[in-house]
Structure formats: structure tokens, C-alpha cells
C-alpha atoms as a PDB file:
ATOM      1  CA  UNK A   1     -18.378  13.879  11.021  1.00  0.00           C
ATOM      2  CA  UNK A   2     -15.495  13.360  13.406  1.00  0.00           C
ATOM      3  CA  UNK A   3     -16.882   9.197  13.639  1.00  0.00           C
ATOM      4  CA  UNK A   4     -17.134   9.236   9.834  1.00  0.00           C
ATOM      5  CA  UNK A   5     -13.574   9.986   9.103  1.00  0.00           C
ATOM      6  CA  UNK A   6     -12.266   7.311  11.585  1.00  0.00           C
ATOM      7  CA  UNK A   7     -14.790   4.823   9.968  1.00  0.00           C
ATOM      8  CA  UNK A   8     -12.805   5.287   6.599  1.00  0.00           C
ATOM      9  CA  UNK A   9      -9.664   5.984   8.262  1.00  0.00           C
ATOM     10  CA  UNK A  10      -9.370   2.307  10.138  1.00  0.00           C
ATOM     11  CA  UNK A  11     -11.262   0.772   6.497  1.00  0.00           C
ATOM     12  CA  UNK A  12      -8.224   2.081   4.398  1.00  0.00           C
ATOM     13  CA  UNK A  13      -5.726   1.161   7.098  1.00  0.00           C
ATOM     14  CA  UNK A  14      -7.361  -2.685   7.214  1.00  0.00           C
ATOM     15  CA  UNK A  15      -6.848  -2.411   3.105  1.00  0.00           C
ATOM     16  CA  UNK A  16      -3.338  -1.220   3.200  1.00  0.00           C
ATOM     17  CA  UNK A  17      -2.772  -3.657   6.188  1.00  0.00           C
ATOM     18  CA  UNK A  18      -4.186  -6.581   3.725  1.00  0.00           C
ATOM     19  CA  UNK A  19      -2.351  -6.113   0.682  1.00  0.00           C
ATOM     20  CA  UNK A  20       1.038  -4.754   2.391  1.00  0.00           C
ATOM     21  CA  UNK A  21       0.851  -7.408   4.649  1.00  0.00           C
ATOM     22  CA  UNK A  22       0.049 -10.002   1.393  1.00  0.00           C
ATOM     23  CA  UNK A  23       3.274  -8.599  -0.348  1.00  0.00           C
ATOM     24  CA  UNK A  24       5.315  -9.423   3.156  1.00  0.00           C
ATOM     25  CA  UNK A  25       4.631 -12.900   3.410  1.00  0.00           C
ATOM     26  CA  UNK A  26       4.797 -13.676  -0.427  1.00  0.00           C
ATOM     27  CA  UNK A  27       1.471 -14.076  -1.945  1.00  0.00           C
ATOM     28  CA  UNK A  28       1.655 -15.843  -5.061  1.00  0.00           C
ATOM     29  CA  UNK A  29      -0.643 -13.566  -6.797  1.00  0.00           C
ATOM     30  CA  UNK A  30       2.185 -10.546  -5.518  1.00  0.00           C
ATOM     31  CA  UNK A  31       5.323 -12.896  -6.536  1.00  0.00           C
ATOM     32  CA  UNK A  32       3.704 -12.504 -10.513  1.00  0.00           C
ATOM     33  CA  UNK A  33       2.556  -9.305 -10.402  1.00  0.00           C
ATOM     34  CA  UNK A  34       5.945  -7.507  -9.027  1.00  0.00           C
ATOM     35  CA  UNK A  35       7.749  -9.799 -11.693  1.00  0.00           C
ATOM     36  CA  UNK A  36       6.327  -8.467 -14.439  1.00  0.00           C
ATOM     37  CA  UNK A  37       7.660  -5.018 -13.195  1.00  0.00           C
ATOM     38  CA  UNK A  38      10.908  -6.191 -13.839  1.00  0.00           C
ATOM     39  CA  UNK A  39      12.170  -4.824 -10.730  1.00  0.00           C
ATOM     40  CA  UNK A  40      13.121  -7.593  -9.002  1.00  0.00           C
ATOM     41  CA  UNK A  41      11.038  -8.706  -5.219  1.00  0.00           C
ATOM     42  CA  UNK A  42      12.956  -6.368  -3.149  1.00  0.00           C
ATOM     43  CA  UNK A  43      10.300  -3.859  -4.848  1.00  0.00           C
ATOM     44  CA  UNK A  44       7.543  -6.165  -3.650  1.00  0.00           C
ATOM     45  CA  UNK A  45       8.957  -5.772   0.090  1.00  0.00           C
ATOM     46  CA  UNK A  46       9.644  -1.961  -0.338  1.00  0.00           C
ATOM     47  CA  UNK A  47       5.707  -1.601  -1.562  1.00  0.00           C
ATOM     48  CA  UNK A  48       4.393  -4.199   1.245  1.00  0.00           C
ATOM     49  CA  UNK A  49       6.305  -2.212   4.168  1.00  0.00           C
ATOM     50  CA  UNK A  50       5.539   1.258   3.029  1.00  0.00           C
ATOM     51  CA  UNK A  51       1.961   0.092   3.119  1.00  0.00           C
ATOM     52  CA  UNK A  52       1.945  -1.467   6.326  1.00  0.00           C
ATOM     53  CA  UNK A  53       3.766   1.227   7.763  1.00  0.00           C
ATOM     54  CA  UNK A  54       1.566   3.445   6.032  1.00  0.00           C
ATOM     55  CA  UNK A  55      -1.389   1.936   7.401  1.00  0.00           C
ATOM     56  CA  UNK A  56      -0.283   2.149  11.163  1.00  0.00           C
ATOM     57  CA  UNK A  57       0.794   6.175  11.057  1.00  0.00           C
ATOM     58  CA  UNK A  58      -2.656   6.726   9.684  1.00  0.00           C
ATOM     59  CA  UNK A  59      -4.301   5.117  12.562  1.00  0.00           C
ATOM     60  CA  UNK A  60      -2.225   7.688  14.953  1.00  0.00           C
ATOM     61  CA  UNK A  61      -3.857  10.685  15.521  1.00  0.00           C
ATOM     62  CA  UNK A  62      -1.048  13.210  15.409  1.00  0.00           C
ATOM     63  CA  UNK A  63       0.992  11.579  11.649  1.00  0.00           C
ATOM     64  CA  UNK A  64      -2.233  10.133  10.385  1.00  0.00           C
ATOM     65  CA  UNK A  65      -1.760  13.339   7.751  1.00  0.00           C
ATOM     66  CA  UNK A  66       1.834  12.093   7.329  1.00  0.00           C
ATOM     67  CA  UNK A  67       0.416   8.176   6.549  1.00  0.00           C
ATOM     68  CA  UNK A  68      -2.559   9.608   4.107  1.00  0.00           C
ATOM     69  CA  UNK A  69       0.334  11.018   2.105  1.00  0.00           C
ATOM     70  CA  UNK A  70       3.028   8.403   2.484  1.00  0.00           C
ATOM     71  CA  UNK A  71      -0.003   5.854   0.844  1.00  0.00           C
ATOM     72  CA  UNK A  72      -1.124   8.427  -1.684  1.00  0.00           C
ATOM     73  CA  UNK A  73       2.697   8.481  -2.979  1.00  0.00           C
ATOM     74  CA  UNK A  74       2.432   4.982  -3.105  1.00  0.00           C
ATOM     75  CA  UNK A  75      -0.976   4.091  -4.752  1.00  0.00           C
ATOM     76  CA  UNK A  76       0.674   6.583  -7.093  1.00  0.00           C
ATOM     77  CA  UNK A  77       3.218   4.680  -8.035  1.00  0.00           C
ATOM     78  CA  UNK A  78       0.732   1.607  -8.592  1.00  0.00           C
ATOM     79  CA  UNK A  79      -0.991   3.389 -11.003  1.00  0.00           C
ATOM     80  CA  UNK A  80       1.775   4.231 -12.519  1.00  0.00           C
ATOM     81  CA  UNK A  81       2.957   0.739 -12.951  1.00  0.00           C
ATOM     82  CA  UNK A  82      -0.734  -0.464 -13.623  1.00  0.00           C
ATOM     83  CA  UNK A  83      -0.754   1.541 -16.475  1.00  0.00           C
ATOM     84  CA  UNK A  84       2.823   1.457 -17.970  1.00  0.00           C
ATOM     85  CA  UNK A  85       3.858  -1.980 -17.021  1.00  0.00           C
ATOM     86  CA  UNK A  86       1.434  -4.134 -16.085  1.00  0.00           C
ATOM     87  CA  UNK A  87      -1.182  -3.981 -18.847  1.00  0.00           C
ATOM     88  CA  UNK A  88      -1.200  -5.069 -22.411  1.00  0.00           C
END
């Protein structure tokens, strides 16, 4: 069970590490999307290092609680957005 949860743990961290790390160096695809929000790119570079950050606490044994949360607040918020903002 203990191998399991790693297994998922280092998949979501490689996810968060992606699309953080896609909002960092200015995807186009991120550029459009955090425009539409309307809240200027510094949000895009808030999201990108919360998630990369995010990503390395939950690969550390002792905060990787602390990182599950931290990303939970912030898929959260993408929802959030995803449904308010960013669709119709």
C-alpha cells in the first residue's frame, strides 16, 4: 500500500510540476487562458509557483500532507475559475 501511495504521490507531483512549470515559462496556451480571468499574468505566476512548490513539499515525506493541501486549495480555485470565468 505504502508503494502505491508514492506511485500517485510522484504522478501528481510530475502533473503539478508540468503545468506549474508551463505557467512559469509562459506557455501560450497559459498566456490566453489567465487573460480571460481578467486578473492580469501576475495570477498566472502566483498559480505556476504555488504548483511547483506544491509539487516539491508533496514529494517530502514529513509536509507532503502540507503540499496535498496547498494543491487541493489551488485546483480549487481552478475550478472555481473553470466554472465562473472561463466557460461560456
Amino acid at each position: 500500500m505504502n508503494t502505491i501511495l508514492w506511485i500517485v504521490q510522484i504522478l501528481a507531483a510530475l502533473v503539478f510540476l508540468w503545468a506549474g512549470g508551463a505557467k512559469l515559462v509562459s506557455a501560450e496556451s497559459m498566456i490566453q487562458a489567465f487573460a480571460q480571468l481578467g486578473l492580469g499574468q501576475w495570477f498566472r505566476y502566483l498559480t505556476g509557483v504555488l504548483e511547483v512548490a506544491g509539487a516539491v513539499v508533496l514529494l517530502t515525506p514529513k509536509w507532503s500532507a502540507f503540499g496535498a493541501l496547498l494543491l487541493s486549495c489551488v485546483m480549487v480555485g481552478a475550478i472555481v475559475s473553470l466554472l465562473t470565468r472561463l466557460t461560456g
